[in-house]
N, C-alpha and C. Protein backbone atom coordinates (compact mmCIF):
# COMPACT_ATOMS: atom_id res chain seq x y z
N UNK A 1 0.81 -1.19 0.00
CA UNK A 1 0.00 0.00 0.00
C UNK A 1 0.85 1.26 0.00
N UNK A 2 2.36 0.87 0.43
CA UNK A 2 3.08 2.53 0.71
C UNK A 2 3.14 2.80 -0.63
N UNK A 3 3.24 1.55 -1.95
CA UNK A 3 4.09 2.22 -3.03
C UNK A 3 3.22 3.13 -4.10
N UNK A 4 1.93 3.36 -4.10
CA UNK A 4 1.16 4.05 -4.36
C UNK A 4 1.51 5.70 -4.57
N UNK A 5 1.80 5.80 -5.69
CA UNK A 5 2.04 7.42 -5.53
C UNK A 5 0.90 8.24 -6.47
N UNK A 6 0.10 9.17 -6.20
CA UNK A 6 -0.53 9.90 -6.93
C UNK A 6 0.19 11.28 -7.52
N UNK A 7 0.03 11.27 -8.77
CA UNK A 7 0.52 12.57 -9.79
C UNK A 7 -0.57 14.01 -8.71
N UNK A 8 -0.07 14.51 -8.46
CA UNK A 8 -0.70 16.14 -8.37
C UNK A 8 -0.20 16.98 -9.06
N UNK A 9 -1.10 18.23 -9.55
CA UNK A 9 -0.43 18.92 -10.30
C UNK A 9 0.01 20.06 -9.16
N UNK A 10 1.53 20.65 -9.62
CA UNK A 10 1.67 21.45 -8.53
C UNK A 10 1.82 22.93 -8.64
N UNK A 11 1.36 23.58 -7.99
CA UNK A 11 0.84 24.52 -7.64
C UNK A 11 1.73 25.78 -7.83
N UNK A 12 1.95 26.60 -9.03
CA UNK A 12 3.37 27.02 -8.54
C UNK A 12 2.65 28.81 -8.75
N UNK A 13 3.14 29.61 -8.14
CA UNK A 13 2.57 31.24 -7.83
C UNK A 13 2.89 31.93 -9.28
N UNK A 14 1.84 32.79 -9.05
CA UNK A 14 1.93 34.35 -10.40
C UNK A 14 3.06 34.33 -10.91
N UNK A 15 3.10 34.71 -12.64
CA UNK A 15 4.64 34.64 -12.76
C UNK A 15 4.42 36.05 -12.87
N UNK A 16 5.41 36.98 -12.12
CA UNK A 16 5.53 38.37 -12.05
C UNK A 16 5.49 39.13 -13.63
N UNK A 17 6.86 38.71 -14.12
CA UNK A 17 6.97 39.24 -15.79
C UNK A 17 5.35 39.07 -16.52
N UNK A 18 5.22 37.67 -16.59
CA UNK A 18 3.74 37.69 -17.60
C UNK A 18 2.82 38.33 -17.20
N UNK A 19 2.81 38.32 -15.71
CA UNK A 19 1.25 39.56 -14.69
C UNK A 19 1.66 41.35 -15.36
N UNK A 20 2.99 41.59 -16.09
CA UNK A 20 3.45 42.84 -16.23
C UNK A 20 3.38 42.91 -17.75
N UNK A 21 3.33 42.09 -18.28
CA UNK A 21 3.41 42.05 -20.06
C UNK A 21 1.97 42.13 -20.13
N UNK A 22 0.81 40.88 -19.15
CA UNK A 22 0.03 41.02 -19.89
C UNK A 22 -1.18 42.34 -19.19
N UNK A 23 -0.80 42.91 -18.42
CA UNK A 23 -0.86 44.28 -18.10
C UNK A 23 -0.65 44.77 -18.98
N UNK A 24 0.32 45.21 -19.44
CA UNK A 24 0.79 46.42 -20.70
C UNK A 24 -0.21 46.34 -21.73
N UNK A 25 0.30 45.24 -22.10
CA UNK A 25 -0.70 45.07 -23.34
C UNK A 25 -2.47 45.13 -23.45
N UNK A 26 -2.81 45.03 -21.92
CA UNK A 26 -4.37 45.49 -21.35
C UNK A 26 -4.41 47.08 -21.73
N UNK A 27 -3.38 47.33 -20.96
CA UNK A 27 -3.34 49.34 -20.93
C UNK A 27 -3.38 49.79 -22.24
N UNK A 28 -2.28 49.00 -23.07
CA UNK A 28 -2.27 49.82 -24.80
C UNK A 28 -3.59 49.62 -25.63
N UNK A 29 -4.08 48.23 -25.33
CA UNK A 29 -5.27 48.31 -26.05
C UNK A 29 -6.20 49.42 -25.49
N UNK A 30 -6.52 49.31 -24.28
CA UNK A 30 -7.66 50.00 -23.99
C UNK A 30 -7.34 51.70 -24.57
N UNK A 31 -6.14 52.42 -24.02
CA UNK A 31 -5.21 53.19 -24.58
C UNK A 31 -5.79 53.68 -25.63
N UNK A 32 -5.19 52.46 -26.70
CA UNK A 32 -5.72 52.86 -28.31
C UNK A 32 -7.20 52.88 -28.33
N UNK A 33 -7.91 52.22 -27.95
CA UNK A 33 -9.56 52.38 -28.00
C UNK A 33 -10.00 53.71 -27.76
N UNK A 34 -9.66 54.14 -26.40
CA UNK A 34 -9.90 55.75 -26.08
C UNK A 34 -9.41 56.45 -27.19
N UNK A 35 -8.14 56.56 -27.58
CA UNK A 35 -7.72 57.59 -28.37
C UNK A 35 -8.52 57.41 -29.75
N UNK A 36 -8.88 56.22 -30.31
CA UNK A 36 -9.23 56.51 -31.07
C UNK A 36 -10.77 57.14 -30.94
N UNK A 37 -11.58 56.80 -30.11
CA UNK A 37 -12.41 57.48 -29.70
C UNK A 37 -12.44 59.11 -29.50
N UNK A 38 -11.40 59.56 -29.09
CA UNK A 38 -10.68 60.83 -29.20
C UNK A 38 -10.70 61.40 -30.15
N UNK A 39 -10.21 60.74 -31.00
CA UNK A 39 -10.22 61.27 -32.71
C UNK A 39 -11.55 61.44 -33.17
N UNK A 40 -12.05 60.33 -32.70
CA UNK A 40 -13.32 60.72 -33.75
C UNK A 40 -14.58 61.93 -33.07
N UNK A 41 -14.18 61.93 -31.97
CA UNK A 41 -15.17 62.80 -31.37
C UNK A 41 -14.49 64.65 -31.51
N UNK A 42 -13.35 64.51 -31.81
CA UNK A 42 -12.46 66.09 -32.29
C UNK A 42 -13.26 65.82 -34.00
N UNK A 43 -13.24 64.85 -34.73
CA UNK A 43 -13.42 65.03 -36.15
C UNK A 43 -15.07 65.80 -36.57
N UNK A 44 -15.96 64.78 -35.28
CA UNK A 44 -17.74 65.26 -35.63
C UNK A 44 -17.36 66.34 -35.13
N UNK A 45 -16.74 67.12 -33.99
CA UNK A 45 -16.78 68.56 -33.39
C UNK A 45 -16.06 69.19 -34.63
N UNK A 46 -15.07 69.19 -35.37
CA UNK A 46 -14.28 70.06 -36.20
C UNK A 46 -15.15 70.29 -37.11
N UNK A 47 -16.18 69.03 -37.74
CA UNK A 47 -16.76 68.92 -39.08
C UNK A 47 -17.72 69.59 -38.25
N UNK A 48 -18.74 69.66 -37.67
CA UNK A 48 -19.63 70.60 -37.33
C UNK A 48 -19.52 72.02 -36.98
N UNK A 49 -17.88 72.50 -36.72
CA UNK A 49 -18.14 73.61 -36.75
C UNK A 49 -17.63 74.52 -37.74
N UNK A 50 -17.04 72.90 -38.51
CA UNK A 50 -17.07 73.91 -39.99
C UNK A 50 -18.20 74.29 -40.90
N UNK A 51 -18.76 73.39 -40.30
CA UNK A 51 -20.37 73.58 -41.10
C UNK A 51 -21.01 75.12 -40.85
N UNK A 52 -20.94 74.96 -39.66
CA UNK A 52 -21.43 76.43 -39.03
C UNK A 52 -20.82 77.71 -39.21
N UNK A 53 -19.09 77.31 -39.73
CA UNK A 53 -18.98 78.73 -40.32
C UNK A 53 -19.01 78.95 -42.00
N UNK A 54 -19.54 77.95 -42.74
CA UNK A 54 -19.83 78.03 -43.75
C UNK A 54 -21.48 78.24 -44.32
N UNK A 55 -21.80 78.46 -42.85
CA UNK A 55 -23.55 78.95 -43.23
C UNK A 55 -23.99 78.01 -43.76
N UNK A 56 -23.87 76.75 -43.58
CA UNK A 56 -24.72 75.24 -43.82
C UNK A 56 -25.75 74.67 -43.06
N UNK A 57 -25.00 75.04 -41.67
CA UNK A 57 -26.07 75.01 -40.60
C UNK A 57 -26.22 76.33 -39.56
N UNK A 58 -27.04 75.93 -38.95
CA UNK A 58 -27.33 76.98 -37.97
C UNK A 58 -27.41 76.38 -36.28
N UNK A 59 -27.24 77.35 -35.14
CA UNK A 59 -27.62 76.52 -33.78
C UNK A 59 -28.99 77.22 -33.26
N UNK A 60 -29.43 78.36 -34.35
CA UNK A 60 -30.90 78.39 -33.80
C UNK A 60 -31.86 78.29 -34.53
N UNK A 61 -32.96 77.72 -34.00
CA UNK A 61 -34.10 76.92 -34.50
C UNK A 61 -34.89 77.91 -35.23
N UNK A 62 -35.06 77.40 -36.52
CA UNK A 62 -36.16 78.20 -37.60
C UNK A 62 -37.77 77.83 -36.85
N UNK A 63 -37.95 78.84 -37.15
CA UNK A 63 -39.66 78.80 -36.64
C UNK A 63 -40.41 78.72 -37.76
């Protein structure tokens, strides 16, 4: 009965480097998501207020 050995898998802690790589690479994506979000929300603001100084549109309401 002693010679019985069971396989466990063993248990081994966080690997620091990969917890820091795959960090980074969390931050840049999200990063790039915002910025590009950034961009596009400067592009509808630029294009709308070029509109408005080209007398295309207006910000007050025709009656």
């Amino acid at each position: 009965m002693a010679g019985h050995k069971i396989a466990h898998a063993t248990m081994k802690g966080p690997s620091v480097v990969k917890e820091i790589i795959i960090g980074a690479v969390l931050g840049l994506a999200a990063g790039g998501l915002w910025k590009m979000h950034h961009w596009n929300e400067q592009r509808k603001i630029r294009t709308f207020y070029d509109l408005l100084e080209k007398g295309e549109i207006s910000v007050v309401a025709e009656e």
